[in-house]
C-alpha atoms as a PDB file:
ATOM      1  CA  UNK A   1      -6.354  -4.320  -2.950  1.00  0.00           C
ATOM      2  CA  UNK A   2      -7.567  -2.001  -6.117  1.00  0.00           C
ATOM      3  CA  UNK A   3     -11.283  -0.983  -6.824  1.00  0.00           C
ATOM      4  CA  UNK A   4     -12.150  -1.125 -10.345  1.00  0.00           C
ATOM      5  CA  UNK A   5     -15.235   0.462 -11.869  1.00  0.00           C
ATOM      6  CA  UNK A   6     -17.180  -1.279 -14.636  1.00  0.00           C
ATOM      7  CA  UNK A   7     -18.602   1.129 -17.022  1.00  0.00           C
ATOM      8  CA  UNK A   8     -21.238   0.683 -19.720  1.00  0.00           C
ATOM      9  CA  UNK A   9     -21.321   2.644 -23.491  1.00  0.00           C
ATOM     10  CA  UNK A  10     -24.818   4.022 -23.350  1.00  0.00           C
ATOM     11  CA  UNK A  11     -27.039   0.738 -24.509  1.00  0.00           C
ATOM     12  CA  UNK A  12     -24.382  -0.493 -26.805  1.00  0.00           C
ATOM     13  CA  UNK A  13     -22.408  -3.440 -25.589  1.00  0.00           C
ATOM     14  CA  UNK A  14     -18.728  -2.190 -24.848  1.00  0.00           C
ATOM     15  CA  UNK A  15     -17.824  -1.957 -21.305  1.00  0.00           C
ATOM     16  CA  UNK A  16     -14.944   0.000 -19.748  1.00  0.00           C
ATOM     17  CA  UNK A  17     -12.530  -1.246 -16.814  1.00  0.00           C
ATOM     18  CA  UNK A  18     -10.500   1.612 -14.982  1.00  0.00           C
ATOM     19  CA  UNK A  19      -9.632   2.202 -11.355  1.00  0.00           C
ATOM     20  CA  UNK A  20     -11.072   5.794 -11.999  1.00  0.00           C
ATOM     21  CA  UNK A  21     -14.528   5.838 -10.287  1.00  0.00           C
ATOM     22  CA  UNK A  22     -15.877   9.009 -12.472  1.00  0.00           C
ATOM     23  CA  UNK A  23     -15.618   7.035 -15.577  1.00  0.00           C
ATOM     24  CA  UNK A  24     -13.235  10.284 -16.648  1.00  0.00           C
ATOM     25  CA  UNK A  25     -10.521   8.385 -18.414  1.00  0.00           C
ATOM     26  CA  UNK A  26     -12.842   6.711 -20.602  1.00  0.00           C
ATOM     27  CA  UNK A  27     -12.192   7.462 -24.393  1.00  0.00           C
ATOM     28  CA  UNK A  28     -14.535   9.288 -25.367  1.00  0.00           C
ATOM     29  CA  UNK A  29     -14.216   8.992 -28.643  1.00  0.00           C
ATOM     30  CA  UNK A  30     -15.205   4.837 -28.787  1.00  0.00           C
ATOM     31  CA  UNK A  31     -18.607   5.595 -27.160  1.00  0.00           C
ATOM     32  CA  UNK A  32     -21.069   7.768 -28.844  1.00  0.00           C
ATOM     33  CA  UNK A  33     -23.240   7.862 -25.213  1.00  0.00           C
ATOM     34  CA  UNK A  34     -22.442   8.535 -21.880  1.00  0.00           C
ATOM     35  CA  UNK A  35     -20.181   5.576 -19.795  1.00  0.00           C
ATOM     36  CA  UNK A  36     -22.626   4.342 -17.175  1.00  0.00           C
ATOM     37  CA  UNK A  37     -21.507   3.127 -13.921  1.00  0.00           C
ATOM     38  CA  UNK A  38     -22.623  -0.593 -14.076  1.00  0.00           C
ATOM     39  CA  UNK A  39     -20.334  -1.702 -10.640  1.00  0.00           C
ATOM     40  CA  UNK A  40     -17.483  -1.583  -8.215  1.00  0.00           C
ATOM     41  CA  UNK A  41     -15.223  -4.850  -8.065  1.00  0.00           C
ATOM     42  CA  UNK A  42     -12.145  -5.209  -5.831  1.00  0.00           C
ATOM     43  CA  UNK A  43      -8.764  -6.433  -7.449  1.00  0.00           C
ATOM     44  CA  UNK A  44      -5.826  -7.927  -6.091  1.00  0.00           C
ATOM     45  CA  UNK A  45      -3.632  -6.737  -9.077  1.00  0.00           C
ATOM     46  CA  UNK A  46      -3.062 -10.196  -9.650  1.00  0.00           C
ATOM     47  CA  UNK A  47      -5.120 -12.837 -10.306  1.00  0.00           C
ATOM     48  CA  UNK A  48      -7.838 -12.171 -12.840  1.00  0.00           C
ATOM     49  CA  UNK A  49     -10.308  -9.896 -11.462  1.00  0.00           C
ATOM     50  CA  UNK A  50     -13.755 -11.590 -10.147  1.00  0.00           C
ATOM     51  CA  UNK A  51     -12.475 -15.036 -10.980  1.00  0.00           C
ATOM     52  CA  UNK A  52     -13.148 -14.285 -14.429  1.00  0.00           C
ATOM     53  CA  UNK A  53     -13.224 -17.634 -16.716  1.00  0.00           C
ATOM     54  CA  UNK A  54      -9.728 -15.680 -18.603  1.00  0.00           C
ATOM     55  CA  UNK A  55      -9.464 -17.735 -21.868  1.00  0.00           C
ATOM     56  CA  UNK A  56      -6.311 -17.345 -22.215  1.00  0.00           C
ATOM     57  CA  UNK A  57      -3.487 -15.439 -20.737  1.00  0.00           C
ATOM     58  CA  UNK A  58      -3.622 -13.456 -23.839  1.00  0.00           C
ATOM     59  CA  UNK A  59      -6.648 -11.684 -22.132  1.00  0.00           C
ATOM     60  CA  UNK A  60      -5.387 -11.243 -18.686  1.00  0.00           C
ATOM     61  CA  UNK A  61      -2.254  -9.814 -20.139  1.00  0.00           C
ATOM     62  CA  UNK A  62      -4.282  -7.542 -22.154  1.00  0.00           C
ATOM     63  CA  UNK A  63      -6.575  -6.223 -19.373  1.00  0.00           C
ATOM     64  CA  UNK A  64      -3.719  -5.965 -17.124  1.00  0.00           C
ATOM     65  CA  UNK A  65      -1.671  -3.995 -19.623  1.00  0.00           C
ATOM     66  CA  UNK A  66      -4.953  -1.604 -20.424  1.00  0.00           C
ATOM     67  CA  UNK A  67      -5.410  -0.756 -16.920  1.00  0.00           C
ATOM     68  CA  UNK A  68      -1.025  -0.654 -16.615  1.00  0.00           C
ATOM     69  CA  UNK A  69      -0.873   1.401 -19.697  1.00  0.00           C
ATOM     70  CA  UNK A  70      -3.329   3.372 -20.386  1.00  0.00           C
ATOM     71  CA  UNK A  71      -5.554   3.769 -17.187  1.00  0.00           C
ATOM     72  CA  UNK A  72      -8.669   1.335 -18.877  1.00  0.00           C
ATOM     73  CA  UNK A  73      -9.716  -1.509 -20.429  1.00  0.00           C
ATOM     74  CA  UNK A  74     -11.991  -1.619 -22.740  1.00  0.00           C
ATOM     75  CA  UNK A  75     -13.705  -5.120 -23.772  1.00  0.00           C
ATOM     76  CA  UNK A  76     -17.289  -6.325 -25.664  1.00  0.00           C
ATOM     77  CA  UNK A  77     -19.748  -7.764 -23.215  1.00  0.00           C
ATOM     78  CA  UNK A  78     -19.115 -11.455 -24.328  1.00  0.00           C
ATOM     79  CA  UNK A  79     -15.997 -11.179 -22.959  1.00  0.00           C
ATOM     80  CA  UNK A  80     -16.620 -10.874 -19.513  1.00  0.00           C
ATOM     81  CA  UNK A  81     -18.343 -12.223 -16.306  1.00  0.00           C
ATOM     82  CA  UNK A  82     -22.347 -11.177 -16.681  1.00  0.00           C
ATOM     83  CA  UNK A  83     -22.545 -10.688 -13.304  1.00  0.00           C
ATOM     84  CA  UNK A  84     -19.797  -7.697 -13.020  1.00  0.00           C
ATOM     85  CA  UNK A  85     -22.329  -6.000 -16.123  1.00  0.00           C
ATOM     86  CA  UNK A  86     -25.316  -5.877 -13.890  1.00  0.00           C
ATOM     87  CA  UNK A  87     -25.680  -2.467 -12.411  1.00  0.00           C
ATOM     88  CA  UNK A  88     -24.840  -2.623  -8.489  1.00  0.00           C
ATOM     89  CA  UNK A  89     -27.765  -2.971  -6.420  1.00  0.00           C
ATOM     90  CA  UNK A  90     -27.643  -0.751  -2.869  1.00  0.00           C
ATOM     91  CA  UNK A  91     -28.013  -2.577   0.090  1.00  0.00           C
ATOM     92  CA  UNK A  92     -30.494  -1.475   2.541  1.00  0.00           C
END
């Protein structure tokens, strides 16, 4: 089982996907603001993550070869689950 962190670009709507819980491997250069730790999901490294609703396995294959590849994935809002954008709320 792999944690992956959901980052946010500032207020903009691009979200970042990387196992990397500082947000460090983020380009930089794509987001003009500071990547904001929205969540933590855990990932089998199989299925799509969360149950996400994939459209295709055009965009699995393409998340799972930005995380394979390159460390991240990097995706508009639209394109995934709202509830993984929501910043994660501390239990008490």
């Amino acid at each position: 089982m792999k944690t992956l962190h959901v980052f946010r670009c500032g207020v903009e709507n691009l979200y970042g996907i990387t196992e990397d819980a500082t947000g460090g491997n983020l380009p930089t250069d794509l987001c003009g603001a500071i990547w904001m730790h929205m969540n933590s999901l855990s990932y089998d490294g199989h299925l799509p993550p969360w149950g996400l609703d994939v459209a295709s396995q055009t965009r699995h294959g393409a998340l799972l070869a930005g995380l394979s590849q390159n460390g991240f994935f990097i995706s508009e809002g639209e394109a995934l689950p709202a509830d993984i954008m929501e910043p994660h709320k501390p239990t008490a």
